[in-house]
Protein backbone atom coordinates (compact mmCIF):
# COMPACT_ATOMS: atom_id res chain seq x y z
CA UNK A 1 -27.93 -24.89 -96.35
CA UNK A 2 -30.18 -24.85 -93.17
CA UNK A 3 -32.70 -26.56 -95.17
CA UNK A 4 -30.32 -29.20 -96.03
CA UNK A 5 -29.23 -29.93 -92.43
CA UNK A 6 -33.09 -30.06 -91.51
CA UNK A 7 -34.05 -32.46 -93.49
CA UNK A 8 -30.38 -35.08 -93.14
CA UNK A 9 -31.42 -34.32 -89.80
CA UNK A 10 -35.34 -35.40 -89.95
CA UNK A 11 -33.83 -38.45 -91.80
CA UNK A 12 -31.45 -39.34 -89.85
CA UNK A 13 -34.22 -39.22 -86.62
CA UNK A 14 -36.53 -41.66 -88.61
CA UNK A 15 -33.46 -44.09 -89.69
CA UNK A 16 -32.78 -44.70 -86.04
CA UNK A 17 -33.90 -48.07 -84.43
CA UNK A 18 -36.37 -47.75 -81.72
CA UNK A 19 -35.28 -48.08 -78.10
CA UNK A 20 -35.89 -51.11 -76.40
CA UNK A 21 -38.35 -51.29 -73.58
CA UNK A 22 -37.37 -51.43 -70.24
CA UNK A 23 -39.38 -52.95 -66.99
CA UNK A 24 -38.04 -53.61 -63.96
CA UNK A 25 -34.48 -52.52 -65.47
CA UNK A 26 -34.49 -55.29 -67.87
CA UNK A 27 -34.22 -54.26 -71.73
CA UNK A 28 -37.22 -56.27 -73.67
CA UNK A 29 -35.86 -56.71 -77.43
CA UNK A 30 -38.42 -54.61 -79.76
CA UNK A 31 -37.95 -57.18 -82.20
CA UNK A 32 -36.56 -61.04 -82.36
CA UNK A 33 -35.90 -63.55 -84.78
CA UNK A 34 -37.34 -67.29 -84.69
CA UNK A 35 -36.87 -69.70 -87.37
CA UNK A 36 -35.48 -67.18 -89.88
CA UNK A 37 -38.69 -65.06 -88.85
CA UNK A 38 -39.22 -61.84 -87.31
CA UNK A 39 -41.28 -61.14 -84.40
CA UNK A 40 -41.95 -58.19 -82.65
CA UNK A 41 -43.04 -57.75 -78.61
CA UNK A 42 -46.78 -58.38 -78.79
CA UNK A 43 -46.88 -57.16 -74.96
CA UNK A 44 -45.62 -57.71 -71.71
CA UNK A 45 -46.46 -58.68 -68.09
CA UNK A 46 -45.18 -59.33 -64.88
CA UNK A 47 -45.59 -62.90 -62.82
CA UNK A 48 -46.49 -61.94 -59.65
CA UNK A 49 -46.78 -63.97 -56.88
CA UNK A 50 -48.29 -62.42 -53.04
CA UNK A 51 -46.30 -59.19 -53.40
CA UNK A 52 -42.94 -60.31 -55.54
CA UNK A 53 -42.15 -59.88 -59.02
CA UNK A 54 -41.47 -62.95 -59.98
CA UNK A 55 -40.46 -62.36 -63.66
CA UNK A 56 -41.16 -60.48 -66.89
CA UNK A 57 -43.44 -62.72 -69.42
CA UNK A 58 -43.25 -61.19 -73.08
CA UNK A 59 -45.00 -62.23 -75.89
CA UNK A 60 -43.26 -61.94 -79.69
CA UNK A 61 -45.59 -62.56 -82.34
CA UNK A 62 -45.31 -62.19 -86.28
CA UNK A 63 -48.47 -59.50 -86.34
CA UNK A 64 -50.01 -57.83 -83.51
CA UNK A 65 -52.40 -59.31 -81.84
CA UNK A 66 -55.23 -58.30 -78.87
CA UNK A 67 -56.43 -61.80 -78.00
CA UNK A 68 -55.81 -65.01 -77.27
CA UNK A 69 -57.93 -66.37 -80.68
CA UNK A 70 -55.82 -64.23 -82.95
CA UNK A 71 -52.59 -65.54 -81.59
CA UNK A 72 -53.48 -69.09 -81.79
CA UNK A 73 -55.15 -68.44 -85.50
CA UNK A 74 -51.83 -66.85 -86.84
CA UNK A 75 -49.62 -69.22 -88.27
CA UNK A 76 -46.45 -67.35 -87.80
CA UNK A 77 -44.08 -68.31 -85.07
CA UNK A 78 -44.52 -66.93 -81.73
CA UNK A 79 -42.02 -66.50 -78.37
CA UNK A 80 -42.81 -66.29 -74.76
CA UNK A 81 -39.81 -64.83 -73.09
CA UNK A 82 -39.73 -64.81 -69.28
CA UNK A 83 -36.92 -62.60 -67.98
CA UNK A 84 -36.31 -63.49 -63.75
CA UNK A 85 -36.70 -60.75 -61.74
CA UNK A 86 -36.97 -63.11 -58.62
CA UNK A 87 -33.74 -64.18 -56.67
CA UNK A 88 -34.51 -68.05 -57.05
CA UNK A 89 -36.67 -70.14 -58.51
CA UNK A 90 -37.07 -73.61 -57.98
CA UNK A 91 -36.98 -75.40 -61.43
CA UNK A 92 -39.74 -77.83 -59.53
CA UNK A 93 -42.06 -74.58 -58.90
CA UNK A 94 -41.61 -74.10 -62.92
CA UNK A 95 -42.36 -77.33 -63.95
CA UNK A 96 -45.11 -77.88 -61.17
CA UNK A 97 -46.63 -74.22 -62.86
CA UNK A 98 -46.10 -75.34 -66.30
CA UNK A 99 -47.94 -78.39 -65.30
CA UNK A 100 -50.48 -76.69 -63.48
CA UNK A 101 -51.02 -74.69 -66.48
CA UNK A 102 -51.75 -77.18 -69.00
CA UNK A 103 -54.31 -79.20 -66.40
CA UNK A 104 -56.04 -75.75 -66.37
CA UNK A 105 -56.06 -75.09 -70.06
CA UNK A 106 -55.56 -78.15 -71.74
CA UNK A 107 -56.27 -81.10 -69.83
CA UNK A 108 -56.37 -83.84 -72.58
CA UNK A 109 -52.73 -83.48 -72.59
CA UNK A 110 -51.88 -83.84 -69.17
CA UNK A 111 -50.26 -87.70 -70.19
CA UNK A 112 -48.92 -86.39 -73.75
CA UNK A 113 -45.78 -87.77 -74.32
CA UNK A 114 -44.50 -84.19 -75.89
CA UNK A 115 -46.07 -82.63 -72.61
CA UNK A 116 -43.92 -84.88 -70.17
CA UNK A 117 -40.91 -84.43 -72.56
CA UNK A 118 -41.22 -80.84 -72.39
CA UNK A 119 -41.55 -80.73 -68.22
CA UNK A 120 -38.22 -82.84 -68.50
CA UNK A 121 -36.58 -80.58 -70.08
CA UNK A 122 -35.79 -78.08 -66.91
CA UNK A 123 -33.23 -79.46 -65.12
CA UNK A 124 -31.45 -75.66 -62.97
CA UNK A 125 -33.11 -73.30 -61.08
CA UNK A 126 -34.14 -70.01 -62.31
CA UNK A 127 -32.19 -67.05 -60.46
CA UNK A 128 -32.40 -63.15 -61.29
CA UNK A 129 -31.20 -61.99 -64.42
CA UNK A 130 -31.97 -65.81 -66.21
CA UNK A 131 -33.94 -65.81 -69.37
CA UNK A 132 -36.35 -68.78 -70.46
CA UNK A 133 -37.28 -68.49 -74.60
CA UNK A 134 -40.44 -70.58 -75.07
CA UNK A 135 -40.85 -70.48 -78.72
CA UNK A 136 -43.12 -71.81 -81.22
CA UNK A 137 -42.08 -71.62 -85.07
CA UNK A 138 -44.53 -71.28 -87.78
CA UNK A 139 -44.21 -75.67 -88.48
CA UNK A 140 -45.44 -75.59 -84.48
CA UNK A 141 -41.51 -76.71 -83.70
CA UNK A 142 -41.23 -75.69 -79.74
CA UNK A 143 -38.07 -75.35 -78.16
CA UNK A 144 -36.67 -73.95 -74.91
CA UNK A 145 -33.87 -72.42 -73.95
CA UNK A 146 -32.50 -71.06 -70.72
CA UNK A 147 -29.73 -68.23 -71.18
CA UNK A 148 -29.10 -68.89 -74.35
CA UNK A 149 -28.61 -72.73 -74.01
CA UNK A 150 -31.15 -75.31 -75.71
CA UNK A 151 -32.72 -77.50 -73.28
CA UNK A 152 -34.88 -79.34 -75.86
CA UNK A 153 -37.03 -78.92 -78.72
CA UNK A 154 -39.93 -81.10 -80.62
CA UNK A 155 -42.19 -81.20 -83.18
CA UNK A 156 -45.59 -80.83 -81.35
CA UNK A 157 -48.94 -78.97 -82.34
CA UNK A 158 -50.90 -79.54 -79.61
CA UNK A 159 -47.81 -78.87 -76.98
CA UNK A 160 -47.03 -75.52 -79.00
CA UNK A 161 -50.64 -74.64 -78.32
CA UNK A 162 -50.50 -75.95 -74.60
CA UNK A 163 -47.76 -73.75 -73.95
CA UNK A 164 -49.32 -70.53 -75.33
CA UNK A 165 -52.61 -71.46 -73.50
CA UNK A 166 -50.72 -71.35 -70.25
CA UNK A 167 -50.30 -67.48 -70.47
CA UNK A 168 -53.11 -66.75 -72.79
CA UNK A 169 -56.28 -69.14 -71.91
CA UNK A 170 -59.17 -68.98 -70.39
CA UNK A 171 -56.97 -69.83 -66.91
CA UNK A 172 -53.85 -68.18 -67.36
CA UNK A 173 -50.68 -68.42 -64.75
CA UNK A 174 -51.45 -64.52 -63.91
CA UNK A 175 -54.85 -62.65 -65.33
CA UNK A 176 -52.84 -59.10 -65.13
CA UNK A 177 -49.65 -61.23 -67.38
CA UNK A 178 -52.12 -62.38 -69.90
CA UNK A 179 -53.57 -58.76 -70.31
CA UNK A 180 -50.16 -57.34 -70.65
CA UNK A 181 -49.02 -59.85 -72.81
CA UNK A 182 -52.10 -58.68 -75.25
CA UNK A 183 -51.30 -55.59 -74.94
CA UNK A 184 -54.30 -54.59 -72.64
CA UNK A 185 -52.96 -52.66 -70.08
């Protein structure tokens, strides 16, 4: 009998689902769904600006990945979730630093019509507790949400791969973000 209630318990401690992450006391999702896909947190990092936490940048891809060359090569979908830690943000700081982040990594498409479609799209501030889901499906579909709400979405190659160069490229928003992000740290 004691051997019995070892081993329902030893199964019943591997049937459990893992516990999410927390930083900063926000919960980061082990695992979310995009396009009918899976994706699990690639890594995390915190935006920093001087000395505040600005806000919690995850990256959700289909299969691990420890650079930024292995998450552009995979053609599975991919999410950039920034959780606000900060008590406001001015949506024209975000679009000015998405902006700012595509001159630095992608400058060609400073004047793309998907680019300035996608700075449109912000249109509220940012406060604590807000979450922004940048994500790329495995067609390179982008859409952006803010809490839950779309703000916009578009067929667009070269902006899905804009958008992941912001955090991951050679001049990234924050180096210490990118390396959490890759799961670095």
């Amino acid at each position: 009998m004691k051997r019995i209630l070892m081993i329902l318990g030893l199964m019943l401690l591997m049937v459990q689902p893992a516990v999410a992450t927390t930083v900063a006391g926000v919960k980061l999702s082990d695992k979310v769904e995009i396009g009918g896909e899976q994706l699990q947190l690639n890594g995390y990092g915190i935006r920093k600006k001087f000395f505040f936490k600005i806000y919690i940048g995850s990256l959700y891809t289909a299969r691990k990945a420890s650079s930024s060359s292995q998450v552009l090569a995979d053609n599975g979908g991919k999410l950039i979730r920034m959780d606000f830690l900060y008590s406001k943000v001015d949506k024209q700081k975000i679009v000015d630093g998405f902006a700012e982040g595509i001159e630095n990594n992608t400058p060609k498409l400073r004047n793309d019509p998907a680019v300035t479609q996608f700075l449109g799209w912000f249109n509220a501030d940012f406060v604590e507790g807000d979450q922004v889901d940048l994500a790329v499906d495995k067609n390179n579909h982008v859409s952006v949400s803010h809490n839950g709400r779309q703000l916009g979405s578009i067929q667009s190659a070269n902006l899905a791969r804009a958008i992941l160069l912001i955090y991951l490229g050679e001049d990234p928003a924050d180096d210490d973000m990118k390396e959490g992000m890759l799961g670095l740290d």
